[in-house]
PDB file of N, CA and C in Angstrom:
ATOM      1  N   UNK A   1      -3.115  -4.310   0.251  1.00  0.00           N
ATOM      2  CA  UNK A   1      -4.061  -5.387   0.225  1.00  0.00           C
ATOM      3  C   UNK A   1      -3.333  -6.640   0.697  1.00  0.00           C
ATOM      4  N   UNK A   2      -3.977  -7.333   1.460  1.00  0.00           N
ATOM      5  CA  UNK A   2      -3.043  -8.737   2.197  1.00  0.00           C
ATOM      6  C   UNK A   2      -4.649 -10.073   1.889  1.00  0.00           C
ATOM      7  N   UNK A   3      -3.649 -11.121   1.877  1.00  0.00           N
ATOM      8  CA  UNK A   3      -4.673 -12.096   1.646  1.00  0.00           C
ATOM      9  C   UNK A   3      -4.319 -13.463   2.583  1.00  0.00           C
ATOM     10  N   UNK A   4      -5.043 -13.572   3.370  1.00  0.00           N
ATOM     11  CA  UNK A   4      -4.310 -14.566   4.295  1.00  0.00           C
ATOM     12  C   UNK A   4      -4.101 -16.276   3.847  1.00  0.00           C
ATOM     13  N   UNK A   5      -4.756 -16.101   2.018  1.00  0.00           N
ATOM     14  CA  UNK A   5      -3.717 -17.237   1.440  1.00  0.00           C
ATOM     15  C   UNK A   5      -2.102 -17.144   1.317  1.00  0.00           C
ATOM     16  N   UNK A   6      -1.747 -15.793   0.872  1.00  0.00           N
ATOM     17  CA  UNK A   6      -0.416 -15.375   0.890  1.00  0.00           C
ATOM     18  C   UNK A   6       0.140 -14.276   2.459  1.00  0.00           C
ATOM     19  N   UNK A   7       0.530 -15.517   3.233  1.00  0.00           N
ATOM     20  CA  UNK A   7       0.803 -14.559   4.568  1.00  0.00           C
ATOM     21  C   UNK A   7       2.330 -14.291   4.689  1.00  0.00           C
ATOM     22  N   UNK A   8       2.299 -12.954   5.373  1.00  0.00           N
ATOM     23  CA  UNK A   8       3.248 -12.140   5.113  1.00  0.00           C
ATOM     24  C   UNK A   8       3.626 -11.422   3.661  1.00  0.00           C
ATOM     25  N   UNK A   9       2.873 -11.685   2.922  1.00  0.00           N
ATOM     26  CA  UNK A   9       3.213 -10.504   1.348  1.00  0.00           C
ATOM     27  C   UNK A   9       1.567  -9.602   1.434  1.00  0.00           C
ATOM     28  N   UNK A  10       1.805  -8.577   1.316  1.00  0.00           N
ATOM     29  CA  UNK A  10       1.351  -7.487   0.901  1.00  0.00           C
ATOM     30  C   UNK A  10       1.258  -6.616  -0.268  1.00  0.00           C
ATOM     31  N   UNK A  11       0.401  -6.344  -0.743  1.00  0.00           N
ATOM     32  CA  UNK A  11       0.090  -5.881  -2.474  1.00  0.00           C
ATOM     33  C   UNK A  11       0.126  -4.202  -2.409  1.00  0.00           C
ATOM     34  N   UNK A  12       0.450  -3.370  -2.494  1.00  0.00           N
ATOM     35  CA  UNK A  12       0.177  -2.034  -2.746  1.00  0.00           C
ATOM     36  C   UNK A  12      -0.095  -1.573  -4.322  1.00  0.00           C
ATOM     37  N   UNK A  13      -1.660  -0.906  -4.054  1.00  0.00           N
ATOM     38  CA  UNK A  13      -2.097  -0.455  -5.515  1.00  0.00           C
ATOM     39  C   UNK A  13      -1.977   0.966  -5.951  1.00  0.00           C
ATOM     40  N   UNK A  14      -1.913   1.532  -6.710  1.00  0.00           N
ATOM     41  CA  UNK A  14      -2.289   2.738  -7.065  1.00  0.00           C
ATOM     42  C   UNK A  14      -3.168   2.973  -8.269  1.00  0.00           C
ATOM     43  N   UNK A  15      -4.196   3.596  -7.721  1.00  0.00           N
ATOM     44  CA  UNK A  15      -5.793   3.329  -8.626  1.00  0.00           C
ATOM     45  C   UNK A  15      -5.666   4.883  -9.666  1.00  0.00           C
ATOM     46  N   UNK A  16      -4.393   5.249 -10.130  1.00  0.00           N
ATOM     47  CA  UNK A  16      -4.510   6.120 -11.043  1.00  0.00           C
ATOM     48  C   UNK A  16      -4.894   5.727 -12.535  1.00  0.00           C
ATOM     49  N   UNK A  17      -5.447   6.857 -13.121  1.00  0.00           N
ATOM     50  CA  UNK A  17      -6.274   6.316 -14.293  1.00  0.00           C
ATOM     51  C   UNK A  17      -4.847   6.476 -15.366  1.00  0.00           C
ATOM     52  N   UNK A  18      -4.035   6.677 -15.549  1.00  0.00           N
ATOM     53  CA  UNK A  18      -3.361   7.142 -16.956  1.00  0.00           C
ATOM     54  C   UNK A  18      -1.432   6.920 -16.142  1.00  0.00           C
ATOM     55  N   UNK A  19      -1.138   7.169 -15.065  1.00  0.00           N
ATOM     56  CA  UNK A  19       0.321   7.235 -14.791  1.00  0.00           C
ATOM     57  C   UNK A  19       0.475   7.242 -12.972  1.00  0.00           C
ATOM     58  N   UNK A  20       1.671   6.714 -12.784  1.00  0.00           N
ATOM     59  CA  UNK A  20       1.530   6.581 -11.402  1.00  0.00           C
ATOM     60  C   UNK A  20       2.933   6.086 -11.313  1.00  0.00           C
ATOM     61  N   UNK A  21       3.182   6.986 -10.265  1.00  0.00           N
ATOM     62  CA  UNK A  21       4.875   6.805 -10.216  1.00  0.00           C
ATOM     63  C   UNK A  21       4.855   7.277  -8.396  1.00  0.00           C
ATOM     64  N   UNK A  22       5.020   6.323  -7.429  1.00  0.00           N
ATOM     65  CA  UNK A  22       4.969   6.344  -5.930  1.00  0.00           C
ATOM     66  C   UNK A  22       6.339   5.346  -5.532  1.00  0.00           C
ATOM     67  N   UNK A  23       6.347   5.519  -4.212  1.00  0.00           N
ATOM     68  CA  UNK A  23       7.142   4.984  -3.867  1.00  0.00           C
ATOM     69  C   UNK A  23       6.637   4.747  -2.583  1.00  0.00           C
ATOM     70  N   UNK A  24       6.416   3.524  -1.727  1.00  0.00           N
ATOM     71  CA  UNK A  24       5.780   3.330  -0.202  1.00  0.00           C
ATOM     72  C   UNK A  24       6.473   3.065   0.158  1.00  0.00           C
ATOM     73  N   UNK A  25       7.204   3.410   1.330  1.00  0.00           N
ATOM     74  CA  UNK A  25       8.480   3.029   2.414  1.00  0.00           C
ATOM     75  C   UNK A  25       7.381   2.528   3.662  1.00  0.00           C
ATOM     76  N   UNK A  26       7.808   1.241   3.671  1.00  0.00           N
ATOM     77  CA  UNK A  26       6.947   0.549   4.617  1.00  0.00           C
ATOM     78  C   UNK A  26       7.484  -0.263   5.949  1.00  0.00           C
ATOM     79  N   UNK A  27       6.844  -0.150   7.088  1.00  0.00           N
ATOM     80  CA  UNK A  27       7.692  -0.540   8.914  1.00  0.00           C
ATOM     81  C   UNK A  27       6.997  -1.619   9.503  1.00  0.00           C
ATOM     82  N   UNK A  28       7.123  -2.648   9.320  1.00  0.00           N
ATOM     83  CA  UNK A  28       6.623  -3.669  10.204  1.00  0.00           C
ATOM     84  C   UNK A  28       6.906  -3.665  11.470  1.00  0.00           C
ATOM     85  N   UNK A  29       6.330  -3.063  12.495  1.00  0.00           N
ATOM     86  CA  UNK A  29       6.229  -2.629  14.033  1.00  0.00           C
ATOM     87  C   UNK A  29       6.400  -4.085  14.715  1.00  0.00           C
ATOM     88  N   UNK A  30       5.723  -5.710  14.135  1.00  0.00           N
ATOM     89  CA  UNK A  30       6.173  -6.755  15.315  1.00  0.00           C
ATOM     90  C   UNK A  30       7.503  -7.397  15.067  1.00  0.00           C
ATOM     91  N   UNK A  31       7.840  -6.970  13.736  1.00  0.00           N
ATOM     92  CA  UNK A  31       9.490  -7.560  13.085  1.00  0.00           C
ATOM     93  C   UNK A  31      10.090  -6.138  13.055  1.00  0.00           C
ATOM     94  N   UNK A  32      10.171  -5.790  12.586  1.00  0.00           N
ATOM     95  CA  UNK A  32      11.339  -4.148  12.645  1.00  0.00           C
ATOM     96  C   UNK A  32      11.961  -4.327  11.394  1.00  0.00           C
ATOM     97  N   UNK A  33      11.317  -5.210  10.290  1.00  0.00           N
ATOM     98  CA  UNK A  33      11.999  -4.940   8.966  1.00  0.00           C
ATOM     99  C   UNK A  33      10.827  -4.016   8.405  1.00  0.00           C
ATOM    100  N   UNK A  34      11.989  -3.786   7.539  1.00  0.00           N
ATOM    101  CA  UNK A  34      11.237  -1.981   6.706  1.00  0.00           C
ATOM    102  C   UNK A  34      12.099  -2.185   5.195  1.00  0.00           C
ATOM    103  N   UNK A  35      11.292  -1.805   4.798  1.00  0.00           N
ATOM    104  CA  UNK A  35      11.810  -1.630   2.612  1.00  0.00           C
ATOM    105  C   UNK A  35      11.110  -0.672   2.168  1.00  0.00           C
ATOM    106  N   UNK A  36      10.734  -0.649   0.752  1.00  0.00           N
ATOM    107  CA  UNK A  36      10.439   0.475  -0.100  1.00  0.00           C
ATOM    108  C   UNK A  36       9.476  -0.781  -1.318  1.00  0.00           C
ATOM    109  N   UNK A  37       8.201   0.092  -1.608  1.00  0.00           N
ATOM    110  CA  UNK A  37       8.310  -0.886  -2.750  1.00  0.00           C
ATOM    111  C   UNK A  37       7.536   0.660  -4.072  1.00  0.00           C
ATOM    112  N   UNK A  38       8.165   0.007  -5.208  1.00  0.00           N
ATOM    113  CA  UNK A  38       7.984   0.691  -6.141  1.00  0.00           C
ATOM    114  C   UNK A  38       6.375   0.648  -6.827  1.00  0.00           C
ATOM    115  N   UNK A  39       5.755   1.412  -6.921  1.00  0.00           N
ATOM    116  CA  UNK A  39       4.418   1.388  -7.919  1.00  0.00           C
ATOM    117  C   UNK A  39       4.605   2.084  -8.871  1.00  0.00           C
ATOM    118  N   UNK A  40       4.956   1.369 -10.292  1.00  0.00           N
ATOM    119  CA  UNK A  40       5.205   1.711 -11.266  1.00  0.00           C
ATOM    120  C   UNK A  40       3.718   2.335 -12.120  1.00  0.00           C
ATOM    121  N   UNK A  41       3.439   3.000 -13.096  1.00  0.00           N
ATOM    122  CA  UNK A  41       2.397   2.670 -13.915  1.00  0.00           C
ATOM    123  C   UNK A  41       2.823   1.550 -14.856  1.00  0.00           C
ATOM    124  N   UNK A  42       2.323   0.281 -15.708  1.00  0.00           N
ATOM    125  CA  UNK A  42       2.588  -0.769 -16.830  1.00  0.00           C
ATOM    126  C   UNK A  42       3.286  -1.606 -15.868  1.00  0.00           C
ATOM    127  N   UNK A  43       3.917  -1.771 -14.647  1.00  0.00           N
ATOM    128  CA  UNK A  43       5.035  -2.859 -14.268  1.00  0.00           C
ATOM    129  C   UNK A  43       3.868  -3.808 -14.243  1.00  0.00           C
ATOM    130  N   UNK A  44       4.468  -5.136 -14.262  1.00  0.00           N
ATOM    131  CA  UNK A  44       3.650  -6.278 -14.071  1.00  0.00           C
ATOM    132  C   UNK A  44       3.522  -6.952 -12.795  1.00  0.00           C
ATOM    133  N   UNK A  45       4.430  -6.345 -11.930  1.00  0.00           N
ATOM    134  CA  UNK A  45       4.121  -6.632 -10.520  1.00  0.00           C
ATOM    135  C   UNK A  45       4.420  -5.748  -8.985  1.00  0.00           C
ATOM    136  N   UNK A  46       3.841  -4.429  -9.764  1.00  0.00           N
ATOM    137  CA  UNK A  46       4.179  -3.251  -8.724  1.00  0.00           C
ATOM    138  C   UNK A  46       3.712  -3.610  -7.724  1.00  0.00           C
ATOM    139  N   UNK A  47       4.188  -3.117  -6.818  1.00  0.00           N
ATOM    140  CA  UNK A  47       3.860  -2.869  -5.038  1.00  0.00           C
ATOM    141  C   UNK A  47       4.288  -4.280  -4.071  1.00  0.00           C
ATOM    142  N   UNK A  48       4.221  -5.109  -4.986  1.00  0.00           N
ATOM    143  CA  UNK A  48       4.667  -6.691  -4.541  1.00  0.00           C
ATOM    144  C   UNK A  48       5.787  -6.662  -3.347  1.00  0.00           C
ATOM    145  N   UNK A  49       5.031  -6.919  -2.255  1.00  0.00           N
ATOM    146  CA  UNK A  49       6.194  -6.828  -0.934  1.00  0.00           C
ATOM    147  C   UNK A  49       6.407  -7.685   0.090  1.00  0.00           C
ATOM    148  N   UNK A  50       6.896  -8.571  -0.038  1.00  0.00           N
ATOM    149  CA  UNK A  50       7.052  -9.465   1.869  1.00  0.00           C
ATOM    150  C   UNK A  50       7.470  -8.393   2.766  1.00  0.00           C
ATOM    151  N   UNK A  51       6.535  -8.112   3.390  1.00  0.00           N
ATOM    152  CA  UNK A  51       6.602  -7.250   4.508  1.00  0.00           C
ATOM    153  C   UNK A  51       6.621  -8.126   5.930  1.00  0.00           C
ATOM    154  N   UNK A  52       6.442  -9.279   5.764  1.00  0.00           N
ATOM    155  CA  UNK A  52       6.133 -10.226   6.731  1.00  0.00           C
ATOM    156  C   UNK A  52       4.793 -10.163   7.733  1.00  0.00           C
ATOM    157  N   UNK A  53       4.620 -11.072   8.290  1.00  0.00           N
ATOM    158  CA  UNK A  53       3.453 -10.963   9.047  1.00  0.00           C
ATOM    159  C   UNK A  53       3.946 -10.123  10.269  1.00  0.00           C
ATOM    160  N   UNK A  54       2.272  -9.326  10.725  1.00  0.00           N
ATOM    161  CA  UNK A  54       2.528  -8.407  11.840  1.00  0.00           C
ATOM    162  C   UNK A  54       2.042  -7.097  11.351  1.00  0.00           C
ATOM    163  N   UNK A  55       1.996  -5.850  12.524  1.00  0.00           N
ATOM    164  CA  UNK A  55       1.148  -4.917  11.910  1.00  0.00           C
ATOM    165  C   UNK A  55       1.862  -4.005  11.410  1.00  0.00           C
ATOM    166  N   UNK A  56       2.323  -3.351  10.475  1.00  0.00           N
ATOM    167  CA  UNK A  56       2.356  -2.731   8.952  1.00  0.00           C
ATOM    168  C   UNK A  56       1.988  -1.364   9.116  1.00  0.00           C
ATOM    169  N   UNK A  57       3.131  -0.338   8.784  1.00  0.00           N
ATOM    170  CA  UNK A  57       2.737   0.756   8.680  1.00  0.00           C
ATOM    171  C   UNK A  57       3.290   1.782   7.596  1.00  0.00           C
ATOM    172  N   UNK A  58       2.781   2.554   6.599  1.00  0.00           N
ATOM    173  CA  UNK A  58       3.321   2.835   5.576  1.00  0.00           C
ATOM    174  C   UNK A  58       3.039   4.171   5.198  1.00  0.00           C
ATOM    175  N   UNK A  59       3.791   4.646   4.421  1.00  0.00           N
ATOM    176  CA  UNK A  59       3.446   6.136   3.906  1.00  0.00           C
ATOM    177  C   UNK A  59       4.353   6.178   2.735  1.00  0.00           C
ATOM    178  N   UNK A  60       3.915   7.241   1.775  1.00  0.00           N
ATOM    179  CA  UNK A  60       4.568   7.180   0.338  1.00  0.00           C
ATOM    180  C   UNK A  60       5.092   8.710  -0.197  1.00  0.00           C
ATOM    181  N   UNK A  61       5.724   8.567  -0.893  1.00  0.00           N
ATOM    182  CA  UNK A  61       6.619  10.147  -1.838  1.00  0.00           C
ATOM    183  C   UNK A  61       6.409   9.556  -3.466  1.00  0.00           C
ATOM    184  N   UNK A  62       5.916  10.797  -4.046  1.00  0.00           N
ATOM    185  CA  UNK A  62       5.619  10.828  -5.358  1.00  0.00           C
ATOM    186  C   UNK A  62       7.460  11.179  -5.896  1.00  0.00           C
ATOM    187  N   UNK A  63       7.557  10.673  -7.132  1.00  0.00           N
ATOM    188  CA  UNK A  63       8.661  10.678  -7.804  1.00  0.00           C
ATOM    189  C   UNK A  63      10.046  10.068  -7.337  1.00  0.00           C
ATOM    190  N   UNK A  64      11.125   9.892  -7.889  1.00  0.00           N
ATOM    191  CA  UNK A  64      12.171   8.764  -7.043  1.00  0.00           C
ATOM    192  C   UNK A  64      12.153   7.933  -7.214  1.00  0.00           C
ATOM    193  N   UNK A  65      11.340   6.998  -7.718  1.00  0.00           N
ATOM    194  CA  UNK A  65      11.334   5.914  -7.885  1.00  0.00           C
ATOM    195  C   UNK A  65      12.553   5.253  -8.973  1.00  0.00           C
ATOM    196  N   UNK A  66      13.409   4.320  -8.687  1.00  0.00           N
ATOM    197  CA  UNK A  66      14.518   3.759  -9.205  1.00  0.00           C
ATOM    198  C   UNK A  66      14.039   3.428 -11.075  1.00  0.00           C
ATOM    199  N   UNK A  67      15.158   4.037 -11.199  1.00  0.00           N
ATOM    200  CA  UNK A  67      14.769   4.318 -12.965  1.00  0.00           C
ATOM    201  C   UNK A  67      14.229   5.054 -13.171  1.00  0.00           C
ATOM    202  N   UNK A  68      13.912   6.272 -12.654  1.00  0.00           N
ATOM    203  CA  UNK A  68      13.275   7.365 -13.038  1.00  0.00           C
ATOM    204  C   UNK A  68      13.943   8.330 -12.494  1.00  0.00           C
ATOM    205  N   UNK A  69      14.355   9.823 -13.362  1.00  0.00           N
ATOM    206  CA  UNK A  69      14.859  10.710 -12.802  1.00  0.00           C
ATOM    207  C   UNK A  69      14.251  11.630 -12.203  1.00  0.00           C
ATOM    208  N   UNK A  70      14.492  12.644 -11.642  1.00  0.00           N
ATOM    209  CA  UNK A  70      14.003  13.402 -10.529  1.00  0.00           C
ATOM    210  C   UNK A  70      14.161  13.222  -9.322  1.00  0.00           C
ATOM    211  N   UNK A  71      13.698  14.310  -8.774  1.00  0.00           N
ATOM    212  CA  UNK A  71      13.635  14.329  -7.158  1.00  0.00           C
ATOM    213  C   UNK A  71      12.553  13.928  -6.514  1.00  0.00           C
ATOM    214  N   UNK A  72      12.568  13.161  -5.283  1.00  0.00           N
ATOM    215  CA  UNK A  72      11.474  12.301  -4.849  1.00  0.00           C
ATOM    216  C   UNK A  72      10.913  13.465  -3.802  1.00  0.00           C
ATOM    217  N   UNK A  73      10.215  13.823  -4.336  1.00  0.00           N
ATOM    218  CA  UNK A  73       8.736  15.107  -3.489  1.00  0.00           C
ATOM    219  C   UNK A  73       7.336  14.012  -2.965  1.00  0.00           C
ATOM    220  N   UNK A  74       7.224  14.601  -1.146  1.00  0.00           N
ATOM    221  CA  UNK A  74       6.378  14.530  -0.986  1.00  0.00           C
ATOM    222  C   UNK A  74       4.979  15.392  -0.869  1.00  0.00           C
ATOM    223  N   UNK A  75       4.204  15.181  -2.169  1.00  0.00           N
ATOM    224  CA  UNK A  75       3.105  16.167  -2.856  1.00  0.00           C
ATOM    225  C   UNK A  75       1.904  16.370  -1.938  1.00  0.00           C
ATOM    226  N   UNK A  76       1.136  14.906  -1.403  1.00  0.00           N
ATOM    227  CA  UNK A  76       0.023  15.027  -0.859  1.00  0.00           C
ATOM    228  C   UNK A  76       0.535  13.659  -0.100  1.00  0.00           C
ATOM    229  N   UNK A  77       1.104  13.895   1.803  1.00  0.00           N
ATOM    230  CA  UNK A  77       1.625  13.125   2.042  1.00  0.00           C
ATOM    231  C   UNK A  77       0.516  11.691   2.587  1.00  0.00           C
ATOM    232  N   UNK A  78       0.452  10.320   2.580  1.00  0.00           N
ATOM    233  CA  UNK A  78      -0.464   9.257   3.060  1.00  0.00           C
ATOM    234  C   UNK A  78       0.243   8.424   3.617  1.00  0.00           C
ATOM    235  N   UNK A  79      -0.815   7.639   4.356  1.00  0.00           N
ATOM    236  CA  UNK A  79      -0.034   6.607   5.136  1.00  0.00           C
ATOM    237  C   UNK A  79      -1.278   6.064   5.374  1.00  0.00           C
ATOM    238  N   UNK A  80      -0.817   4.780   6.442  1.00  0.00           N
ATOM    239  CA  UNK A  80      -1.864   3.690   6.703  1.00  0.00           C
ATOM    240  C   UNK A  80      -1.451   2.771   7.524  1.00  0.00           C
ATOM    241  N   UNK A  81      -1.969   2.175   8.836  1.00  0.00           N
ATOM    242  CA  UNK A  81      -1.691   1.043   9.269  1.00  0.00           C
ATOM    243  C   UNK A  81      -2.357  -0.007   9.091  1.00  0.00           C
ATOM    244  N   UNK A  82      -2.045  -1.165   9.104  1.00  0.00           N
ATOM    245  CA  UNK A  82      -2.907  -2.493   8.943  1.00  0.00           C
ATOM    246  C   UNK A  82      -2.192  -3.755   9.380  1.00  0.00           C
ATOM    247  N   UNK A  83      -3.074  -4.853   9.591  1.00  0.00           N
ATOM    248  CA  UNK A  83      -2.563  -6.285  10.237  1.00  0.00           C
ATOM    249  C   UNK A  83      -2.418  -6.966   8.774  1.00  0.00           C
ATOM    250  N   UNK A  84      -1.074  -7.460   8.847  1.00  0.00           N
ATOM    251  CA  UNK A  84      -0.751  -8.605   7.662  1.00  0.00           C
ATOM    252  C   UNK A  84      -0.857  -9.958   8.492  1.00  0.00           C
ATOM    253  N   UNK A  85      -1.459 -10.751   7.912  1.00  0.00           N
ATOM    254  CA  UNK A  85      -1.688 -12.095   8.153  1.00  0.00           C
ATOM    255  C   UNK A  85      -0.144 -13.185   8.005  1.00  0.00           C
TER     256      UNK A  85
END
């Protein structure tokens, strides 16, 4: 989700009802910076990312996520492109 009051940050949600543990590794195609952002279930500011402005492309792996043990499996793989403001 992008809001072109806040340009260049990008929100990633995960609309699970009870637990949610993702990880989005995300590519800004007009800058060439790329990160990871964590979607915790309870964090108070999961997915929170300056991805910078430009168009945005992302896909995610269930488990892995920092502070959590296990192996990071991709279950049901997604992705998405979009314009950040």
């Amino acid at each position: 989700m992008t809001n072109a009051d806040e340009p260049g940050l990008t929100r990633f949600r995960c609309v699970a009802d009870s637990y949610c543990e993702l990880v989005v590794h995300w590519h800004n195609l007009s800058t060439g910076e790329s990160g990871a952002a964590d979607l915790l279930y309870g964090s108070s500011t999961p997915g929170v990312t300056r991805t910078g402005s430009g168009t945005v492309v992302a896909a995610f792996t269930a488990g892995g996520a920092r502070g959590y043990p296990g192996t990071p499996t991709t279950l049901l793989p997604g992705g998405g492109v979009w314009a950040v403001p």
